[in-house]
Protein backbone atom coordinates (compact mmCIF):
# COMPACT_ATOMS: atom_id res chain seq x y z
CA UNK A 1 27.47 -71.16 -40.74
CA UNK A 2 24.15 -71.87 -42.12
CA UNK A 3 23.09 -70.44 -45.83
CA UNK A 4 19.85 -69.78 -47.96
CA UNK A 5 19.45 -68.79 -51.09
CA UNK A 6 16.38 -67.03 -52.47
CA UNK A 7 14.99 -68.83 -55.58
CA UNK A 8 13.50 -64.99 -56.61
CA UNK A 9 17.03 -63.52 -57.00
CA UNK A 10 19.20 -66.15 -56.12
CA UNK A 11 20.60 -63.70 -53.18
CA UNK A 12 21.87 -65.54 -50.17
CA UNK A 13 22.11 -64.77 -46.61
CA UNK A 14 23.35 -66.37 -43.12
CA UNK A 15 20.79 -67.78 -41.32
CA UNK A 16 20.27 -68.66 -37.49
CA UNK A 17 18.76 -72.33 -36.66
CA UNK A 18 17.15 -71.24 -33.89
CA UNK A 19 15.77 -68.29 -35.74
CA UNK A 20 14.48 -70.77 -38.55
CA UNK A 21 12.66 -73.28 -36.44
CA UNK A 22 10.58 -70.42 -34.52
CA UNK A 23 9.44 -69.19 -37.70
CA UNK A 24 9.06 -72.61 -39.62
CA UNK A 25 11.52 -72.04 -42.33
CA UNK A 26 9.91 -68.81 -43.63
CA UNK A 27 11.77 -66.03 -44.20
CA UNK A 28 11.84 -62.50 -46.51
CA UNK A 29 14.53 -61.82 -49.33
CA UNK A 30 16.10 -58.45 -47.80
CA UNK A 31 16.66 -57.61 -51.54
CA UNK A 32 13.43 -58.42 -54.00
CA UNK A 33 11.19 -58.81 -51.35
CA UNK A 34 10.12 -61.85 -51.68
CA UNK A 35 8.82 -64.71 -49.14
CA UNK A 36 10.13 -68.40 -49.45
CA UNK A 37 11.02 -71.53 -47.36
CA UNK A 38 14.46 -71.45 -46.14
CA UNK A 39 14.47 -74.91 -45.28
CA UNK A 40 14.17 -76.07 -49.26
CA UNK A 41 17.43 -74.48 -50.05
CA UNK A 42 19.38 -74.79 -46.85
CA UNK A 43 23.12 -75.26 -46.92
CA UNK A 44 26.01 -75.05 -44.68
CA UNK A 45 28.94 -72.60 -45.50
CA UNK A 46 32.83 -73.31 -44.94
CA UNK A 47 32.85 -72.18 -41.43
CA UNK A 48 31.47 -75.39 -39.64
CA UNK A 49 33.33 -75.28 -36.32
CA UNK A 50 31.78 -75.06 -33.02
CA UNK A 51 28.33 -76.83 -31.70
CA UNK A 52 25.50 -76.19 -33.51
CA UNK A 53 21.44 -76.73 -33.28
CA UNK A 54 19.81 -79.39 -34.62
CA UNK A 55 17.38 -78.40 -37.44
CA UNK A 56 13.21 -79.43 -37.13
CA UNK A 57 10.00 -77.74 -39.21
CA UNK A 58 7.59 -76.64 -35.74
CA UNK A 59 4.83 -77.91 -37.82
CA UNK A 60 5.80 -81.51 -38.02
CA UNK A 61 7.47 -81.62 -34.39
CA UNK A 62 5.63 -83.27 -31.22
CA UNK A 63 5.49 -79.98 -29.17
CA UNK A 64 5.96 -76.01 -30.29
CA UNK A 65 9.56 -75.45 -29.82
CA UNK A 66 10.15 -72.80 -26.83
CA UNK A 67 10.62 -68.77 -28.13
CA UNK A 68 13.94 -67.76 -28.73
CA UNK A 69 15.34 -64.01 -29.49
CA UNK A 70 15.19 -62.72 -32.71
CA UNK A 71 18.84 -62.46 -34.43
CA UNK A 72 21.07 -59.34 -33.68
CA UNK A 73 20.95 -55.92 -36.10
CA UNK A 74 23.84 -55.58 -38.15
CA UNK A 75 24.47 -59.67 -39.26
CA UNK A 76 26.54 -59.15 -42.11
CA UNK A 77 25.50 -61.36 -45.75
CA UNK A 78 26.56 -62.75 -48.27
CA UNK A 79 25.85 -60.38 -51.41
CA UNK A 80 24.44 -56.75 -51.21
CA UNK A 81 24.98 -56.63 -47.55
CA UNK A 82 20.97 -57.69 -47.44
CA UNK A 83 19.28 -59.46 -44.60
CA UNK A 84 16.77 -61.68 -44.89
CA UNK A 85 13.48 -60.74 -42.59
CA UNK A 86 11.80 -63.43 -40.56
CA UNK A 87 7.94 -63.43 -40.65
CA UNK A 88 5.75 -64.21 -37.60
CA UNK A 89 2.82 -64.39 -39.90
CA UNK A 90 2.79 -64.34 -43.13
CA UNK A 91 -0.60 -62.68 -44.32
CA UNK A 92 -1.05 -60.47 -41.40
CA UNK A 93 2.27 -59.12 -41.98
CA UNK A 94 1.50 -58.35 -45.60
CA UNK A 95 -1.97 -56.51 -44.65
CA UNK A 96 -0.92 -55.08 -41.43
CA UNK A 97 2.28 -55.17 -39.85
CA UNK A 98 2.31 -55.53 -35.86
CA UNK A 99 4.66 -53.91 -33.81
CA UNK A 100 5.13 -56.83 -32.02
CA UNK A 101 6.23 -58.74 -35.46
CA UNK A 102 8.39 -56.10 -36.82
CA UNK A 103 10.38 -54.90 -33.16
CA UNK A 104 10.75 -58.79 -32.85
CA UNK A 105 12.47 -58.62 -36.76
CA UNK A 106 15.60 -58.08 -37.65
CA UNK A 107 16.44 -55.53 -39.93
CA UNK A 108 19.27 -54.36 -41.61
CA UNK A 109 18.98 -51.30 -43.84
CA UNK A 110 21.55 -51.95 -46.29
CA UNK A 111 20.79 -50.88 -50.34
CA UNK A 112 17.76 -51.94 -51.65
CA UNK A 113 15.98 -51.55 -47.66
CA UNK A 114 14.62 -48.33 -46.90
CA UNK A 115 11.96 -47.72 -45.35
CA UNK A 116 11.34 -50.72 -42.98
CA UNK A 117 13.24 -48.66 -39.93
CA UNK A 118 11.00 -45.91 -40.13
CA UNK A 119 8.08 -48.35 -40.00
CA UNK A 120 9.59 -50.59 -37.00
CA UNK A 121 9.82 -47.09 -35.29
CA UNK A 122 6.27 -45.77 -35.90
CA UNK A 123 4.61 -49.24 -34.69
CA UNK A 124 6.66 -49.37 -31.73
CA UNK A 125 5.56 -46.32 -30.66
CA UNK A 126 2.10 -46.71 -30.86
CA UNK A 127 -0.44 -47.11 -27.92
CA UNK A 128 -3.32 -49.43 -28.04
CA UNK A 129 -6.75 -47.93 -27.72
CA UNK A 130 -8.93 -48.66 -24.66
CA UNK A 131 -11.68 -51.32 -25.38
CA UNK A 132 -14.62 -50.64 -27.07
CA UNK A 133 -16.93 -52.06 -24.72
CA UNK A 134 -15.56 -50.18 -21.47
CA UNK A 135 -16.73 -46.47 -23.28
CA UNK A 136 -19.82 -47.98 -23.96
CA UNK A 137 -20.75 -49.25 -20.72
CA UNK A 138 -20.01 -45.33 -19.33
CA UNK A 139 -21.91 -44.45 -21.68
CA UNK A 140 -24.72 -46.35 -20.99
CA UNK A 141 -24.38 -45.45 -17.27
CA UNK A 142 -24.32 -42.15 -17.58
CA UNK A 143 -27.38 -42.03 -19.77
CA UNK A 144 -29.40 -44.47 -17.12
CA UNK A 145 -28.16 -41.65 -14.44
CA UNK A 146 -29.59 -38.34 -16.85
CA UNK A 147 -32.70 -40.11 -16.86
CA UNK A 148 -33.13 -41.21 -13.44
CA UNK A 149 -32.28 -37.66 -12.46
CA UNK A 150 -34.86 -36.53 -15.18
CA UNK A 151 -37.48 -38.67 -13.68
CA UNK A 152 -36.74 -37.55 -10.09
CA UNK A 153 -37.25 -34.05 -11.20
CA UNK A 154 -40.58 -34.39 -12.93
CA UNK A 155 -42.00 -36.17 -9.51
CA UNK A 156 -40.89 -33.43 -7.37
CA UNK A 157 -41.72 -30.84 -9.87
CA UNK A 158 -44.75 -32.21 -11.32
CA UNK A 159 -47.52 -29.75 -10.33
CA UNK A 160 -45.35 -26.61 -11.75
CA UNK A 161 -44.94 -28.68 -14.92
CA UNK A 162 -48.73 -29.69 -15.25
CA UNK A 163 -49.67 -26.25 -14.41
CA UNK A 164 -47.24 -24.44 -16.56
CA UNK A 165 -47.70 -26.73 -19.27
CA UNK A 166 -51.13 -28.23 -19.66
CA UNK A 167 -50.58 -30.63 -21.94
CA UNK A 168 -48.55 -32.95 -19.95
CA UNK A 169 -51.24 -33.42 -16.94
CA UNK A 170 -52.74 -35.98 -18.63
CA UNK A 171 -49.55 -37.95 -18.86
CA UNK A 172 -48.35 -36.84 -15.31
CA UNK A 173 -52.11 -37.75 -13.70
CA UNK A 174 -51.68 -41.12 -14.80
CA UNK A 175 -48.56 -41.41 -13.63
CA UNK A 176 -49.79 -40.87 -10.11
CA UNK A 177 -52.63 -42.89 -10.17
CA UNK A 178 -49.51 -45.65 -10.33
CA UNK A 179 -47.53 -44.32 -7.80
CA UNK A 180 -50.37 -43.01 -5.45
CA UNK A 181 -49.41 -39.13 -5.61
CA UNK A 182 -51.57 -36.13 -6.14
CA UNK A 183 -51.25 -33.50 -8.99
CA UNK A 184 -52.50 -30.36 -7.95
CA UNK A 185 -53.41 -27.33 -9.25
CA UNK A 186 -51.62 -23.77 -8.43
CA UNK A 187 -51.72 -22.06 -5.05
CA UNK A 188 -51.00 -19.04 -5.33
CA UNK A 189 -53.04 -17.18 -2.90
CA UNK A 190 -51.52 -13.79 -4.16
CA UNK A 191 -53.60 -13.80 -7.25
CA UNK A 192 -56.70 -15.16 -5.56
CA UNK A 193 -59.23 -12.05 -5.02
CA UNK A 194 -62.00 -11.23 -3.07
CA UNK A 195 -63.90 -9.38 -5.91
CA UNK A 196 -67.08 -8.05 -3.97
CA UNK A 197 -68.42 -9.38 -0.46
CA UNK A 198 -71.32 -8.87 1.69
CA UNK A 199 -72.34 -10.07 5.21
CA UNK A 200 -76.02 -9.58 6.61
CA UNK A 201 -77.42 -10.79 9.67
CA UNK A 202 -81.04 -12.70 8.48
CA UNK A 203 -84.30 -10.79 10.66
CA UNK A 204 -85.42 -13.68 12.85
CA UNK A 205 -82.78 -15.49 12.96
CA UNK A 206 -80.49 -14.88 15.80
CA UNK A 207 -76.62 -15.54 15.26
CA UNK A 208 -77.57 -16.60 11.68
CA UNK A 209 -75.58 -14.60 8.58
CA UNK A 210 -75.45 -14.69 5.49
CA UNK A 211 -72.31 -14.02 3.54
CA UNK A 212 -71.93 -13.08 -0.16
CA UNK A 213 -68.79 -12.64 -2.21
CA UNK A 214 -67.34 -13.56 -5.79
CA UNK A 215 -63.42 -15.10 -5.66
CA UNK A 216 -61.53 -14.54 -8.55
CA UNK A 217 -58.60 -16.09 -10.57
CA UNK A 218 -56.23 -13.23 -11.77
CA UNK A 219 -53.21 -15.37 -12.53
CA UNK A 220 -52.23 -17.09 -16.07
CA UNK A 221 -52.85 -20.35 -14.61
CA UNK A 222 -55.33 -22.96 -12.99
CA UNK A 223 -55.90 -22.38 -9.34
CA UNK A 224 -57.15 -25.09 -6.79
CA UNK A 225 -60.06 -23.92 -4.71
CA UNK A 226 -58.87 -22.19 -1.81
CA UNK A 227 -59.88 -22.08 1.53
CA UNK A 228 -61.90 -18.85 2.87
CA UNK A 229 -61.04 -17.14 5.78
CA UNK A 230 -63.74 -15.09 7.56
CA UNK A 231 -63.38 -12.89 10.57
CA UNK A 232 -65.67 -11.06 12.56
CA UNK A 233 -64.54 -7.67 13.94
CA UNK A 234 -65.66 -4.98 16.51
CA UNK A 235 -65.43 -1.21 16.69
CA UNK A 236 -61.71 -1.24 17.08
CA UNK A 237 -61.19 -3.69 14.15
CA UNK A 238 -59.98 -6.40 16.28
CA UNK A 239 -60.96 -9.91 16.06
CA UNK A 240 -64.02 -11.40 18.20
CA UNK A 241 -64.60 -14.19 15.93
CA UNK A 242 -62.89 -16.21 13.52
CA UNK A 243 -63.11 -19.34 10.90
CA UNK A 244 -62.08 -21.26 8.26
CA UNK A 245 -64.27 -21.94 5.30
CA UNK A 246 -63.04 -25.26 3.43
CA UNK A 247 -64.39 -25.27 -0.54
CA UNK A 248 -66.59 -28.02 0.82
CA UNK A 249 -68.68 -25.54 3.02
CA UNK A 250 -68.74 -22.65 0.76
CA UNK A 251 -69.82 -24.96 -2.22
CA UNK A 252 -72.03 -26.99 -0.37
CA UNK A 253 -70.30 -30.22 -2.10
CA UNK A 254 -66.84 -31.44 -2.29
CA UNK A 255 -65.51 -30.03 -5.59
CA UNK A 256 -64.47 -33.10 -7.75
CA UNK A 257 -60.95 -34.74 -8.79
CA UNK A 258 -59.86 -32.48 -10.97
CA UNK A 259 -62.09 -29.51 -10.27
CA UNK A 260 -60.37 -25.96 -10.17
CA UNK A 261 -60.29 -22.46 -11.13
CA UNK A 262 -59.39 -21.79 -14.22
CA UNK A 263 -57.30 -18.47 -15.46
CA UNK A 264 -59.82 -15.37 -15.20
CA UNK A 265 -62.20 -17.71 -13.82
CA UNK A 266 -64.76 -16.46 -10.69
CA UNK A 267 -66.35 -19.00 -7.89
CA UNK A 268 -69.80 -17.27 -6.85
CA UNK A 269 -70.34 -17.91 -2.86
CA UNK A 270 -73.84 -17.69 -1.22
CA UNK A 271 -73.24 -19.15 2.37
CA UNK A 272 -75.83 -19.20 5.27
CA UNK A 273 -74.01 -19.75 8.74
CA UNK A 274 -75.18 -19.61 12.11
CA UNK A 275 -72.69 -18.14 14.91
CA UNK A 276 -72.39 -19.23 18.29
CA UNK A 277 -72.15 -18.08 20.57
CA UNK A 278 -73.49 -14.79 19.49
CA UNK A 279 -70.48 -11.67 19.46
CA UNK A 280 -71.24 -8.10 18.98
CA UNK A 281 -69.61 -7.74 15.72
CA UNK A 282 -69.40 -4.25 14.34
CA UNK A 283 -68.10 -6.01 10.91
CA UNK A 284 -66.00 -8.40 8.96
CA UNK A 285 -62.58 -8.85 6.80
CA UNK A 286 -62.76 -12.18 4.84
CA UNK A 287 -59.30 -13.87 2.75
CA UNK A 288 -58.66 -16.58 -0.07
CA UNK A 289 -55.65 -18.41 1.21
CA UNK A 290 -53.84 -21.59 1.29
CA UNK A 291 -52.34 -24.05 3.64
């Protein structure tokens, strides 16, 4: 039987060899508390029967010794019924003890040892957090993905948020000169109106006409220029004639980039057309639309 004696108290307490070398001598005084070398006041007691393990410091050996058990609960000492605590580590024990280092501890909660069981139990039931880095990197995937979604929406979107939001065509039109899209104004054909309209057949001029009429923007936002539909009509208001006016006809020059019709605003048509072949039309219907 192997003995140390605490040079705090002078308290002494059975020792293991095995558990000694592991830990390189240091130990805790089960009853002040306090941390010393075992090895510096090692003794053996009367009972010396039976094989025993040769004693080495791990720090001066060739190779770490291999890990052996901690002792058993329950080892009964020499005064005070106090155990002595092995230490895995010293100051990291002090600051924070593992559960690791205190499951792998024995302790024996005999007078002047209180608490340490209710501390071995609340570290060994505690579960590690997940690591850091793997909640960031969701994070930072799952912002990438709002934004990619974000960006996909404002392409396919882009003309309702230009037109209901003016301020951002700027920002969207330059975006499209990079990825060779166009921006373009409303279409609503609904609030596109045919304000007043005239069609006269010019004296002298045989299947020449001449039509007349003021288009109007009644909506609350920019309008492209439509397209005109004009149709010629006999007695029983069916069709005999019919075509499509593009804004390039009716203006007499392709409007220009960005050209439209602004909210409230009125396009003024004076257009001189020659039909062939020549219909007896008995009158005329004409549209604003969109393809």
């Amino acid at each position: 039987m192997l003995l140390t004696t605490c040079p705090n108290c002078n308290a002494q307490f059975k020792v293991l060899t095995d558990q000694l070398n592991v830990r390189q001598g240091r130990v805790m005084c089960g009853r002040c508390r306090s941390v010393f070398d075992a090895f510096q006041s090692l003794t053996r007691g009367p009972d010396t029967t039976g094989p025993h393990t040769p004693l080495h410091r791990p720090d001066l050996a060739d190779s770490p010794p291999a890990a052996t058990s901690a002792p058993q609960h329950g080892q009964a000492s020499l005064e005070d019924d106090a155990t002595a605590i092995v230490l895995e580590d010293l100051e990291n024990d002090r600051a924070a003890p593992s559960a690791a280092s205190l499951a792998g501890a024995a302790i024996d909660t005999g007078p002047g040892t209180g608490a340490p069981n209710a501390l071995l139990a609340a570290a060994a039931g505690a579960r590690a957090e997940p690591p850091h880095h793997r909640t960031t990197g969701w994070v930072v995937l799952s912002v990438l993905a709002g934004l990619a979604t974000l960006l996909h929406a404002a392409y396919v979107f882009r003309s309702d948020l230009a037109n209901h939001w003016p301020e951002t065509r700027p920002w969207l039109a330059r975006a499209c000169e990079t990825l060779a899209c166009d921006l373009p104004y409303g279409r609503d054909e609904s609030v596109m109106k045919i304000e007043a309209s005239d069609l006269l057949e010019l004296p002298g001029k045989g299947g020449r006409i001449q039509l007349t009429a003021t288009v109007a923007n009644r909506g609350r936002m920019a309008m492209d220029y439509p397209l005109l539909e004009l149709r010629l009509t006999d007695n029983s208001n069916q069709t005999v004639l019919g075509k499509s006016l593009r804004p390039l006809d009716y203006l007499g020059a392709a409007p220009a980039a960005n050209a439209h019709v602004p909210p409230g605003g009125e396009v003024f048509i004076n257009l001189v057309a020659e039909v062939t072949p020549k219909v007896p039309a008995s009158g005329y219907a004409v549209r604003a639309y969109y393809p």
